[in-house]
Protein backbone atom coordinates (compact mmCIF):
# COMPACT_ATOMS: atom_id res chain seq x y z
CA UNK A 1 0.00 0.00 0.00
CA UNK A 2 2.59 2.69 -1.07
CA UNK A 3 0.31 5.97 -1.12
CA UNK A 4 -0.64 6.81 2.60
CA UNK A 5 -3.03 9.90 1.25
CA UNK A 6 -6.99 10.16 1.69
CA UNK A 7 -7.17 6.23 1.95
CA UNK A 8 -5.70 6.50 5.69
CA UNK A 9 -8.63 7.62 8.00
CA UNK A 10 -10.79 4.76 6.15
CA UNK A 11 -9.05 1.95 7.27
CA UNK A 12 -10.48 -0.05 10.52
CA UNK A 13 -8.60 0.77 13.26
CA UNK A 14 -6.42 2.72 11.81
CA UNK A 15 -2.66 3.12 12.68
CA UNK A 16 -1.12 6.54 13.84
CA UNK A 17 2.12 7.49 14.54
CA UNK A 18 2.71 10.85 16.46
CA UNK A 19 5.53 12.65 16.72
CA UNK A 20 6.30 15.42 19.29
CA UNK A 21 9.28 18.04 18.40
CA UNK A 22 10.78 20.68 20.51
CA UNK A 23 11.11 23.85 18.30
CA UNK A 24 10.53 26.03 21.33
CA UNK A 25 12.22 29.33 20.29
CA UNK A 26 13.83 29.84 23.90
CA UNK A 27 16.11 26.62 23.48
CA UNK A 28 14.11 25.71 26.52
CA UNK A 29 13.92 21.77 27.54
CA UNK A 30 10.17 20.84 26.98
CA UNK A 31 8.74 18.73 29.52
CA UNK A 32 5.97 16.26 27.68
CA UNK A 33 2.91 14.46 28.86
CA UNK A 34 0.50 12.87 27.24
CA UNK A 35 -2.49 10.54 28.32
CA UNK A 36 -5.63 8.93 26.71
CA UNK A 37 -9.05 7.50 28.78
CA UNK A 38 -6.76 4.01 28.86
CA UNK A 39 -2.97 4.98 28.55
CA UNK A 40 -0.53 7.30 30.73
CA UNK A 41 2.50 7.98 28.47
CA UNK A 42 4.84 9.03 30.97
CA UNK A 43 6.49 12.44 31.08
CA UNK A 44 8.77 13.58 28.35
CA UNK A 45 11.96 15.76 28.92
CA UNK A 46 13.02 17.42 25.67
CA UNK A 47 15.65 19.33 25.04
CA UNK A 48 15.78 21.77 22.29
CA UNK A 49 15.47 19.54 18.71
CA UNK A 50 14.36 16.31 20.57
CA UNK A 51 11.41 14.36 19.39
CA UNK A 52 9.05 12.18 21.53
CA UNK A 53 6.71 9.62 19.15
CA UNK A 54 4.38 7.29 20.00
CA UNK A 55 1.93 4.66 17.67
CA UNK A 56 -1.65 3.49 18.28
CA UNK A 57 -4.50 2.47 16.86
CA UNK A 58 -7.59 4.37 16.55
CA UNK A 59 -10.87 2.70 18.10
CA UNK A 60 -13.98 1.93 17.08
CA UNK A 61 -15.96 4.56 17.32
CA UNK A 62 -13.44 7.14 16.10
CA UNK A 63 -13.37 8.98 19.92
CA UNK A 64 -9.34 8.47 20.33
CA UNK A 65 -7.91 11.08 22.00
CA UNK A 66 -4.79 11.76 23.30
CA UNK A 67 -4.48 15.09 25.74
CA UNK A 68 -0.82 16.16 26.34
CA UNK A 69 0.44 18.78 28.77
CA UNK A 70 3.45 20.67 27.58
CA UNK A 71 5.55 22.84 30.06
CA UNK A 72 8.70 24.93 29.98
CA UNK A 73 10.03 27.92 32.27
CA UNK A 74 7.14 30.21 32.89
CA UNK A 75 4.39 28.08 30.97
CA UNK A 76 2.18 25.31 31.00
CA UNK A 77 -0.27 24.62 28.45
CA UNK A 78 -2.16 22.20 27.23
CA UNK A 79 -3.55 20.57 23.99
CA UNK A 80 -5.24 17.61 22.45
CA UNK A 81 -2.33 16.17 20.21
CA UNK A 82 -4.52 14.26 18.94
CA UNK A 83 -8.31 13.79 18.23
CA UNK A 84 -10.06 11.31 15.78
CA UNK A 85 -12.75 13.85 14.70
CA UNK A 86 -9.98 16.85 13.52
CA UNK A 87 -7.42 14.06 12.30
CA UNK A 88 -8.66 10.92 11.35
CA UNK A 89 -11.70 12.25 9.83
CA UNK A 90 -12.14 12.91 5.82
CA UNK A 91 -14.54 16.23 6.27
CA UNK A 92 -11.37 17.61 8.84
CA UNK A 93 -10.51 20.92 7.06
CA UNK A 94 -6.98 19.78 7.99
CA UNK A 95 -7.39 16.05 6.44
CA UNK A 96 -6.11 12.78 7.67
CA UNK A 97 -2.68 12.22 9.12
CA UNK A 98 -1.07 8.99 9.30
CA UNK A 99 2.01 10.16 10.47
CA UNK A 100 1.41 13.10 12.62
CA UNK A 101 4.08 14.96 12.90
CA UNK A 102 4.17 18.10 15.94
CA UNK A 103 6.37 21.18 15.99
CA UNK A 104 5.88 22.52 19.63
CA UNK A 105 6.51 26.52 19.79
CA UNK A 106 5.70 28.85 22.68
CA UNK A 107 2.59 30.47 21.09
CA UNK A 108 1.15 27.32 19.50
CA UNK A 109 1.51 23.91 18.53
CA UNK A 110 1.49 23.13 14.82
CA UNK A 111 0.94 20.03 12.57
CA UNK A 112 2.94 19.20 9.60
CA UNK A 113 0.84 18.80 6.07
CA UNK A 114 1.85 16.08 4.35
CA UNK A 115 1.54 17.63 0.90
CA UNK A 116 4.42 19.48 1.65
CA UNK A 117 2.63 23.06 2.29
CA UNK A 118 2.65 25.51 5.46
CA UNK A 119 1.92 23.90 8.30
CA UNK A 120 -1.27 24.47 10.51
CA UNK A 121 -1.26 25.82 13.96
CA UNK A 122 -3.73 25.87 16.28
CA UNK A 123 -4.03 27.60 19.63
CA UNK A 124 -3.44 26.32 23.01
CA UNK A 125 -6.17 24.77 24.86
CA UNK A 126 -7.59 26.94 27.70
């Protein structure tokens, strides 16, 4: 199956891999962690360039969600890294990722498009 494009979301269960990259524009270590309703991935320390990945399988009903918590000196924030219904989802305005691939910056987190264009940031969750 060599073309992961719009055929991704469709499959059954279908396999993600995240990745998680430190960009932060302070050189700051970024401290990581991310949880779903069944899974505790541990806290993260990244310093500056470092990447954090992880692979699953989304469920069922499409409600996979993984909620991470991203700090460094001065902030915390928070943000669903991912959600089934913005990324695994054909009607998303920011289509399917298979590989979903993070570039963590102090005033947002943003997602890589796979076609090569800008990529899309989104704002913290409050």
């Amino acid at each position: 199956m060599g073309n992961h494009s719009s055929n991704d979301g469709i499959l059954l269960f279908s396999p993600k891999h995240v990745v998680i990259y430190n960009t932060l524009t302070s050189r700051a270590t970024l401290v990581v962690h991310c949880v779903n309703k069944e899974k505790d991935l541990g806290i993260q320390k990244l310093p500056i360039g470092a990447s954090f990945d992880f692979r699953f399988r989304v469920n069922l009903r499409k409600t996979t969600t993984y909620n991470c918590t991203f700090e460094w000196p001065g902030s915390i924030e928070k943000f669903d890294i991912f959600r089934a219904d913005r990324d695994d989802n054909e009607t998303s305005p920011i289509g399917i990722c298979r590989e979903c691939i993070w570039y963590i910056y102090e005033p947002a987190p943003c997602r890589e498009k796979r076609d090569g264009g800008h990529s899309i940031c989104f704002t913290w969750d409050r």
